[in-house]
C-alpha atoms as a PDB file:
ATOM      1  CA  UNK A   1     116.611  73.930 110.940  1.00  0.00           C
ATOM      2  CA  UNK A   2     115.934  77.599 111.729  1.00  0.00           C
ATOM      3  CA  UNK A   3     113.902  79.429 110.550  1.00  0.00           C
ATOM      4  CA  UNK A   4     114.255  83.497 110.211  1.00  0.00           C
ATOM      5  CA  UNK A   5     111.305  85.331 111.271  1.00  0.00           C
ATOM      6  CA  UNK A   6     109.509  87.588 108.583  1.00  0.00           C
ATOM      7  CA  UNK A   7     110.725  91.016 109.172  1.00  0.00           C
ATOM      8  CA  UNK A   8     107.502  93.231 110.152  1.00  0.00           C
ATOM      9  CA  UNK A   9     105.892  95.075 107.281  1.00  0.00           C
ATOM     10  CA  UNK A  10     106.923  98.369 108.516  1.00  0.00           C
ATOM     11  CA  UNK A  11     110.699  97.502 108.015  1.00  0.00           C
ATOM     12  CA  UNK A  12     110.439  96.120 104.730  1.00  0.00           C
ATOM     13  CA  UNK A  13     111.206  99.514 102.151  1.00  0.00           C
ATOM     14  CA  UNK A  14     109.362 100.239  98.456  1.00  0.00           C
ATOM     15  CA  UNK A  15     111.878 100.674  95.807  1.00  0.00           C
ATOM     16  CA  UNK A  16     110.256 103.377  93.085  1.00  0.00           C
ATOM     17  CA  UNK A  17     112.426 103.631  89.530  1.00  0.00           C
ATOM     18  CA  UNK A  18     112.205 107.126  87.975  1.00  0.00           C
ATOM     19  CA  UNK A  19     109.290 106.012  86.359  1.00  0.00           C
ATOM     20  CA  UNK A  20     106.833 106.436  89.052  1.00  0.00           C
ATOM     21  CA  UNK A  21     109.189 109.193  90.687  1.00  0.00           C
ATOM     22  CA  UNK A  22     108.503 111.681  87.880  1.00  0.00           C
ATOM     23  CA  UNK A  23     104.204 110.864  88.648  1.00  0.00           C
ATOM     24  CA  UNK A  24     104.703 112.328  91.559  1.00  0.00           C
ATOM     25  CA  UNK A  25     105.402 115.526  90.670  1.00  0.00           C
ATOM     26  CA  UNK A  26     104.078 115.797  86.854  1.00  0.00           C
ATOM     27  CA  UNK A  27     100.529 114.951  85.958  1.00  0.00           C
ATOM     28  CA  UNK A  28     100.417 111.524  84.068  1.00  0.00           C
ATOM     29  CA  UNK A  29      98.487 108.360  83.554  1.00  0.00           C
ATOM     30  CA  UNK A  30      99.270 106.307  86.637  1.00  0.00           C
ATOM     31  CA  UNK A  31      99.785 109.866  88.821  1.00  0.00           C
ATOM     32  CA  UNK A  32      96.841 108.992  90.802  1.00  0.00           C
ATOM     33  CA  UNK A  33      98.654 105.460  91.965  1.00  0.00           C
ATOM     34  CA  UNK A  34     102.197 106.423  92.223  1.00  0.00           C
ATOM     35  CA  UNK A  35     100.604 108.962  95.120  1.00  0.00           C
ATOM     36  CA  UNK A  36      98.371 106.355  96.689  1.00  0.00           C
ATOM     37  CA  UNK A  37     101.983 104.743  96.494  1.00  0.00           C
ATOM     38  CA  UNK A  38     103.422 107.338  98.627  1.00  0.00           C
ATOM     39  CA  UNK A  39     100.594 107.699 100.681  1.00  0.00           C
ATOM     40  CA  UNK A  40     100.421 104.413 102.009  1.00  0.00           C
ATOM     41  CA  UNK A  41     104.080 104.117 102.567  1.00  0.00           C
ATOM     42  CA  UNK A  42     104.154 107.135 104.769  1.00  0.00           C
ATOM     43  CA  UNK A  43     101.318 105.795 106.860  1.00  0.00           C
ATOM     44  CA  UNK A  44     103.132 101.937 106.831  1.00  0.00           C
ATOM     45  CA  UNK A  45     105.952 104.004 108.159  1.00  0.00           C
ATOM     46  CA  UNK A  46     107.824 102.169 104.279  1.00  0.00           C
ATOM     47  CA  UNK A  47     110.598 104.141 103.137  1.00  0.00           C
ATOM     48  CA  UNK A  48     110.917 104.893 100.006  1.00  0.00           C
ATOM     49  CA  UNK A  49     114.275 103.608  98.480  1.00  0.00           C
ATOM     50  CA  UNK A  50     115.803 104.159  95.649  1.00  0.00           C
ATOM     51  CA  UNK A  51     119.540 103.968  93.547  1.00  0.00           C
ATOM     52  CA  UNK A  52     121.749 106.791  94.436  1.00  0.00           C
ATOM     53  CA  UNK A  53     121.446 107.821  90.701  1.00  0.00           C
ATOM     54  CA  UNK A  54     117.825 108.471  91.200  1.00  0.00           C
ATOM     55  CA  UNK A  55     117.790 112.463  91.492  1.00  0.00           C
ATOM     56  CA  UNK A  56     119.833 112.642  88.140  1.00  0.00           C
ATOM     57  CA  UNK A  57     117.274 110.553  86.222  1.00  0.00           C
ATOM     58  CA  UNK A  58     114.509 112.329  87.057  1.00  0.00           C
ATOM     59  CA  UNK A  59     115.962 115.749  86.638  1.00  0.00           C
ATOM     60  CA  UNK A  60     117.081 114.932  83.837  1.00  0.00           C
ATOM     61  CA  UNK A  61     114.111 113.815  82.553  1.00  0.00           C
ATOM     62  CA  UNK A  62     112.222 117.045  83.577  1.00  0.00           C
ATOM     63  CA  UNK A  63     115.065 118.412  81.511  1.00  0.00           C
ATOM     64  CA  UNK A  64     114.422 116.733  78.190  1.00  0.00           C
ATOM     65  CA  UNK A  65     110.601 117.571  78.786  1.00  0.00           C
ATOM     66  CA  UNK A  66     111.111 121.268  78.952  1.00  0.00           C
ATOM     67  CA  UNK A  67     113.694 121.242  75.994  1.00  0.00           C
ATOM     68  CA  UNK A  68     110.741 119.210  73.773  1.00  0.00           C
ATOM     69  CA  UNK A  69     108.289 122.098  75.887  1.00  0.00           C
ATOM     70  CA  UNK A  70     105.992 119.145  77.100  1.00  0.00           C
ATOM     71  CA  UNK A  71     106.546 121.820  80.274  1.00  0.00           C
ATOM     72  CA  UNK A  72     106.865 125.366  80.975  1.00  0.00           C
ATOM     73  CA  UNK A  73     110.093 126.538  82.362  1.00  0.00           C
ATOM     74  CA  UNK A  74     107.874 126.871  85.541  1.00  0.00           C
ATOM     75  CA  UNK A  75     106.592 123.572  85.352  1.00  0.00           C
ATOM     76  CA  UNK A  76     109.827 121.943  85.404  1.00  0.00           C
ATOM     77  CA  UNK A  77     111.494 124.285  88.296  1.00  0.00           C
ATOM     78  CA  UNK A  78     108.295 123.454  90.244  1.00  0.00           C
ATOM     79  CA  UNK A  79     108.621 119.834  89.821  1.00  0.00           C
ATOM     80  CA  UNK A  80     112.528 119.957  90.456  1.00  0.00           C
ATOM     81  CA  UNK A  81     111.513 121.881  93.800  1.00  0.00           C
ATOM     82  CA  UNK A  82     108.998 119.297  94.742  1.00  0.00           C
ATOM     83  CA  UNK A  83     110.811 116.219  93.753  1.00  0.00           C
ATOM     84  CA  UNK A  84     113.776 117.250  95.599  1.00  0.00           C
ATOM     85  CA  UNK A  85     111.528 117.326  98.993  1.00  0.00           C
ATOM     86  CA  UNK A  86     110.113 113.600  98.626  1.00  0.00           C
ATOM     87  CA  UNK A  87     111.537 111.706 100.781  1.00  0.00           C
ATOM     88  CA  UNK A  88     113.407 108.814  99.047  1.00  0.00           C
ATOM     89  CA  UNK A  89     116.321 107.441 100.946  1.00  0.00           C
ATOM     90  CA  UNK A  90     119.284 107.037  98.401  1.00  0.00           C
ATOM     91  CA  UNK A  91     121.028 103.583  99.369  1.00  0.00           C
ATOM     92  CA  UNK A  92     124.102 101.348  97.517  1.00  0.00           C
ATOM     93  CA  UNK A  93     124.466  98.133  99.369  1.00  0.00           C
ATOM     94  CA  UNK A  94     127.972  96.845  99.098  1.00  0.00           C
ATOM     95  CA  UNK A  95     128.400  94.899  95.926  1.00  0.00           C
ATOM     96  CA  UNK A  96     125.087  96.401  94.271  1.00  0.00           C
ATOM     97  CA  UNK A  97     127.175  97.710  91.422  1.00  0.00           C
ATOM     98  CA  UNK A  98     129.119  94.503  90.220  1.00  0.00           C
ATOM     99  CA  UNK A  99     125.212  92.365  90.838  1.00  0.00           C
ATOM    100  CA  UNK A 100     123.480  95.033  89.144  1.00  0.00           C
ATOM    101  CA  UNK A 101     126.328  94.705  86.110  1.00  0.00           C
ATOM    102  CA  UNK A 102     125.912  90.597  86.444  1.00  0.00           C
ATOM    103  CA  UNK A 103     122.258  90.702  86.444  1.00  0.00           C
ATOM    104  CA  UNK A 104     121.984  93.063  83.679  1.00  0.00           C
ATOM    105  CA  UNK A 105     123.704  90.746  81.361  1.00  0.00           C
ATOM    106  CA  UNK A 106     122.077  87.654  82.312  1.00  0.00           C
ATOM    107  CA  UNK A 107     118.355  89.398  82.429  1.00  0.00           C
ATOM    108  CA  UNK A 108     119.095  90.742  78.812  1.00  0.00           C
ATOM    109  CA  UNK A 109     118.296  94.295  80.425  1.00  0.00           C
ATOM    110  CA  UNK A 110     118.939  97.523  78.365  1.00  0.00           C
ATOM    111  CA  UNK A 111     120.576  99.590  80.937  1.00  0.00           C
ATOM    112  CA  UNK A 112     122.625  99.558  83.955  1.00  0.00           C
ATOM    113  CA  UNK A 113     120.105 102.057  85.222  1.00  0.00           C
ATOM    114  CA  UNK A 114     117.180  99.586  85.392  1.00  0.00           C
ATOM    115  CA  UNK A 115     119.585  96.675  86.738  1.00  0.00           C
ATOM    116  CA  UNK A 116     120.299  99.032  89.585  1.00  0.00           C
ATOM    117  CA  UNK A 117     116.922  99.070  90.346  1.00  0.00           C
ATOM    118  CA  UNK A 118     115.836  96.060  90.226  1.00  0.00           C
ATOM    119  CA  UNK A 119     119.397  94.631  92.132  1.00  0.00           C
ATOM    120  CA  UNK A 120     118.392  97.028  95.287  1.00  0.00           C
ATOM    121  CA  UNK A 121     114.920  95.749  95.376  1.00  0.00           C
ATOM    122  CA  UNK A 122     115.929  91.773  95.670  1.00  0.00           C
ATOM    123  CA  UNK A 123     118.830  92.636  98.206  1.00  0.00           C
ATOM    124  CA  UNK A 124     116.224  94.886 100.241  1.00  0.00           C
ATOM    125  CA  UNK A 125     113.747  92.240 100.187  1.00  0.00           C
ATOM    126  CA  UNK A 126     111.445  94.760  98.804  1.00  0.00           C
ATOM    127  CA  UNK A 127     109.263  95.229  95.872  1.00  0.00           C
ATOM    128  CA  UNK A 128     110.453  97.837  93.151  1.00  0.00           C
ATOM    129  CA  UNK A 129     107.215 100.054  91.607  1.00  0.00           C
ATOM    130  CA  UNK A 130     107.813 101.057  87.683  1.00  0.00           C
ATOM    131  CA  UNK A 131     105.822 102.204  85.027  1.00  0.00           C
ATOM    132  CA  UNK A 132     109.075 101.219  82.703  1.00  0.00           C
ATOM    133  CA  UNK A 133     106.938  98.994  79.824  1.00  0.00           C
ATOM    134  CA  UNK A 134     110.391  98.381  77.987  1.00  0.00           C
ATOM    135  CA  UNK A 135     112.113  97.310  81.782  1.00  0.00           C
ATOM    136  CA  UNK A 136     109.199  94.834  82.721  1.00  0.00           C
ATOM    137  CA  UNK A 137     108.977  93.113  78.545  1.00  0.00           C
ATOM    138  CA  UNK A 138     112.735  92.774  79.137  1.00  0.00           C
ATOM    139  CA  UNK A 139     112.423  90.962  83.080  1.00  0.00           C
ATOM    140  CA  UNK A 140     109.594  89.015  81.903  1.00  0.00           C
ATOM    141  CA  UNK A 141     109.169  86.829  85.081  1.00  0.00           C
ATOM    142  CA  UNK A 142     112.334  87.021  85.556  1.00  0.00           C
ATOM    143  CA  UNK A 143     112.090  89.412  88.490  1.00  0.00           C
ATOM    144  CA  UNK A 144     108.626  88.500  90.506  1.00  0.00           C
ATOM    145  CA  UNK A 145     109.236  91.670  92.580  1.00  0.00           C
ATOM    146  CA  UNK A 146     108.819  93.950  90.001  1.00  0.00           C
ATOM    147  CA  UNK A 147     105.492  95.435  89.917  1.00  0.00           C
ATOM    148  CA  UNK A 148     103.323  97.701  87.387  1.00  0.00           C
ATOM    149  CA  UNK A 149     102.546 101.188  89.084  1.00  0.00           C
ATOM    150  CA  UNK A 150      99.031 100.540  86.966  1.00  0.00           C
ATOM    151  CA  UNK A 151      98.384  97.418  89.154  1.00  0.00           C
ATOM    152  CA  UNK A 152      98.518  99.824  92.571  1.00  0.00           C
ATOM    153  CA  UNK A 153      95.271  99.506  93.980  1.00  0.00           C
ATOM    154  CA  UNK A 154      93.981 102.653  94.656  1.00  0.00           C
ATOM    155  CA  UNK A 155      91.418 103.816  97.911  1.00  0.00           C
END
């Protein structure tokens, strides 16, 4: 029997939910990991994947913060600006849509969002980073590569 070698660290992505996008450009409990997140994956030479449906989560979710005025107007169009530079590679393996729609229902999950997310991660071999409470109760160990963003160990 063969065995596959273990693909080198450096190849091996981090998948980030809109969770612990949105702590890198807003200041939140967690911020201070979800940058050591990006910090470290820039220096591993670890992209940073995520769904292609990424950018409209988080803007909208800068959205619905300046509508309640959690934000200023300058705030959000700040954080839009920023957000927009990070760089996440957007990627949608074949099939991820119809696994994502499969998993969802047998994982119980809420959304078809958070399926998506968690789908890319398994078929990229990768761990996905959240700070989605509701996503992680639902999973329960379900999903082993789904990490806390409050678990990141920081410097």
């Amino acid at each position: 029997m063969t065995v596959a070698p273990t693909p080198p660290l450096a190849s091996i992505p981090i998948v980030v939910d809109a969770s612990v996008a949105l702590k890198l450009v807003l200041a939140e409990e967690f911020t201070d990991r979800a940058q050591a997140l990006l910090r470290d994956s820039l220096q591993a030479r670890r992209p940073l994947v995520a769904p292609p449906h990424l950018h409209s989560e988080v803007i909208n979710a800068l959205y619905q913060r300046l509508r309640r005025r959690t934000i200023t107007e300058d705030e959000a169009n700040q954080a839009v600006t920023q957000f927009l530079r990070f760089p996440i590679t957007l990627s949608a393996p074949a099939d991820l849509y119809q696994q994502a729609f499969t998993f969802a229902g047998t994982a119980a999950l809420p959304t078809i969002y958070d399926s998506l997310y968690v789908v890319l991660a398994q078929f990229l071999g990768a761990e996905l980073w959240t700070d989605d409470r509701r996503l992680r109760t639902a999973l329960g160990t379900t999903a082993p590569w789904v990490r806390w963003i409050g678990d990141y160990p920081l410097p």
